[in-house]
Each structure stands twice: as structure tokens, then as C-alpha cells.
Protein backbone atom coordinates (compact mmCIF):
# COMPACT_ATOMS: atom_id res chain seq x y z
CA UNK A 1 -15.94 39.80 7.67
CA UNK A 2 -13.98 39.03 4.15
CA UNK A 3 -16.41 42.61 3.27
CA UNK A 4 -15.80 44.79 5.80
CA UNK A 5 -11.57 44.22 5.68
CA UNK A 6 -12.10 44.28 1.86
CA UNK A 7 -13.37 47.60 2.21
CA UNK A 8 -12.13 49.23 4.84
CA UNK A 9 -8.65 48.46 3.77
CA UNK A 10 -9.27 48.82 0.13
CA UNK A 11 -7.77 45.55 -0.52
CA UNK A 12 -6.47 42.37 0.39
CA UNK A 13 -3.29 42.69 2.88
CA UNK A 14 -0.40 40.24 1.85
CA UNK A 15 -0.68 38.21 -1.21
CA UNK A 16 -3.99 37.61 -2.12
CA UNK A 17 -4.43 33.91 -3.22
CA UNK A 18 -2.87 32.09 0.05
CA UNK A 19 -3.00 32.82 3.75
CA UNK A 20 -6.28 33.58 5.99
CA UNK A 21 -8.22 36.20 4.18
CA UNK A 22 -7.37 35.10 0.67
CA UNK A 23 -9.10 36.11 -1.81
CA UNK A 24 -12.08 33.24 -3.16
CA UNK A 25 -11.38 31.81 -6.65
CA UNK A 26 -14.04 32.72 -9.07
CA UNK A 27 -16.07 29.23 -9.72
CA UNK A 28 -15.75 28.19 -13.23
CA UNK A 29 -18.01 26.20 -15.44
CA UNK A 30 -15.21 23.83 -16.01
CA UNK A 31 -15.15 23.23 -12.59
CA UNK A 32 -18.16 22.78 -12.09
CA UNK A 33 -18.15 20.01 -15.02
CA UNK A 34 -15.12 18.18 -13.26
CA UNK A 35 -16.99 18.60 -10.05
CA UNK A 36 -19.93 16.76 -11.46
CA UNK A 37 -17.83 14.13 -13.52
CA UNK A 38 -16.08 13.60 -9.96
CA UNK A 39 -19.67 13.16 -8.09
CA UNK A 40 -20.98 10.84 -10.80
CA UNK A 41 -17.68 8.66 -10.51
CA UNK A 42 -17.99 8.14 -6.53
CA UNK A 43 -21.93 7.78 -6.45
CA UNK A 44 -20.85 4.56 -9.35
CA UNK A 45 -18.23 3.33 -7.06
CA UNK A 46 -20.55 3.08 -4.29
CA UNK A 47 -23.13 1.73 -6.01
CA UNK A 48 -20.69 -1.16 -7.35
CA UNK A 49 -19.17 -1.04 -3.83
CA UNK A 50 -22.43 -2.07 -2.23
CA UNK A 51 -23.68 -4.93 -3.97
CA UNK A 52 -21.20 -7.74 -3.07
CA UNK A 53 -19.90 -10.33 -6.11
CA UNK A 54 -19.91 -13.49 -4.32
CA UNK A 55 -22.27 -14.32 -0.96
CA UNK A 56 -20.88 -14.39 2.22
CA UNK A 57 -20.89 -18.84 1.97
CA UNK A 58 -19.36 -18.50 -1.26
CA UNK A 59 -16.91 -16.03 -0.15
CA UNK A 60 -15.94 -18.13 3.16
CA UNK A 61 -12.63 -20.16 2.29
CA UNK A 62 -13.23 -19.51 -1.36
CA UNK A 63 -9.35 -18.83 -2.11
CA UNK A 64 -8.05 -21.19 0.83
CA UNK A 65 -6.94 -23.88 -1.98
CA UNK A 66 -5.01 -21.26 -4.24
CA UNK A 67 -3.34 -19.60 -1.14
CA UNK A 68 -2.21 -23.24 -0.02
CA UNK A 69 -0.43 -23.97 -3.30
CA UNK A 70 1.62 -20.18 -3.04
CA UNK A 71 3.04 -20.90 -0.07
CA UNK A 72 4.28 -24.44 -0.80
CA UNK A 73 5.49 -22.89 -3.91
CA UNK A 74 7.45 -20.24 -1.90
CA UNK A 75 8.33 -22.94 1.01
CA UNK A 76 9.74 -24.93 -1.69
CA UNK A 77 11.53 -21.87 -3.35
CA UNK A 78 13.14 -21.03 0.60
CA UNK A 79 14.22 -24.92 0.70
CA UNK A 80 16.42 -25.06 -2.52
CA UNK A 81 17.79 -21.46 -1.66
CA UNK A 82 18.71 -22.85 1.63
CA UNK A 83 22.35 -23.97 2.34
CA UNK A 84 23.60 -27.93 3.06
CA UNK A 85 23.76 -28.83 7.04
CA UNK A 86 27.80 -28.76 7.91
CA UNK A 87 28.51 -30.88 10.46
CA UNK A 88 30.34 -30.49 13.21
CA UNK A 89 32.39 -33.51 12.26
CA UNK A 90 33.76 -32.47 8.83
CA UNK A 91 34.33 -28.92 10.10
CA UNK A 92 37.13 -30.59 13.04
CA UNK A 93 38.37 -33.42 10.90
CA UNK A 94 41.57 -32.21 10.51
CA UNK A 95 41.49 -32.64 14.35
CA UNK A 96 41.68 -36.69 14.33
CA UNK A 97 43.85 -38.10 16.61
CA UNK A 98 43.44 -41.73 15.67
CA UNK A 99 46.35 -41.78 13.44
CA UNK A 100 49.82 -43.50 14.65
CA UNK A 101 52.34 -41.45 14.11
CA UNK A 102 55.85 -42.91 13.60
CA UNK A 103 58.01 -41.95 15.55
């Protein structure tokens, strides 16, 4: 179909690098190159991907001491951050009524 418009309308209608019937970038040898850099990278990944570091016992609560430490080192950060209790009796002192007033 790309063809028969090409020829028939003795050229590409619009601007020729974006929309429907663009016209195809040449393949280069650099990206070919890339393109196989790229592939090699990925099949690596998946090769290092699929062979696990640890087994699945050694990987089963392997952390759970380290993650118990960070988050009594953050509880402990929230605790000194966090304000003194006011009470409700300091905040009404000046409310007292058991003085004797003269009269």
C-alpha cells in the first residue's frame, strides 16, 4: 500500500517523517550496532535475573533482624520529636478556687 500511494501520488502527502504513511527511516549500521549492544545487554540481565543469589530458606526472614533495628531507630527518632503530655490541670490552674480571699 506504502507503493502504490508512493506512486500514484508521486510522493508522500503531508510531512513525510510523522503521521500514517510516513516515510520508513533508512536502517543504519549504527543502528544496527546499538540494536545488538541493546540485545546483548537484556539477554545478560536475564541470564543474571534467573539464577537467584540466595535459596529460597536462606532468603526467608533473612533481613527480619536489620528491618527490626530501623524501625526502633525511627520509633525512637518519632518519640524524642514528640511533644510533653499537658495536662489538663496545669492548663486551668489559674482557675483554683481554694484560695481565701480577704475580704
Amino acid at each position: 500500500m506504502f507503493l502504490t500511494m508512493a506512486l500514484l501520488r508521486k510522493g508522500i502527502s503531508g510531512k513525510q517523517w510523522i503521521g500514517k504513511y510516513r516515510r520508513p527511516r533508512a536502517i543504519t549500521w549504527q543502528m544496527k550496532r546499538n540494536m545488538l549492544v541493546h540485545l546483548e545487554r537484556e539477554a545478560e540481565n536475564e541470564y543474571w535475573i534467573s539464577r537467584p543469589y540466595m535459596t529460597t530458606e536462606q532468603e526467608r526472614g533473612h533481613a527480619a533482624e536489620r528491618r527490626a533495628q530501623n524501625w526502633l531507630k525511627i520509633k525512637e527518632t518519632k518519640f524524642q520529636t514528640f511533644p510533653e503530655h499537658k495536662y489538663i490541670a496545669d492548663h486551668l490552674s489559674h482557675l483554683n478556687t481554694t484560695k481565701t480571699w480577704s475580704s
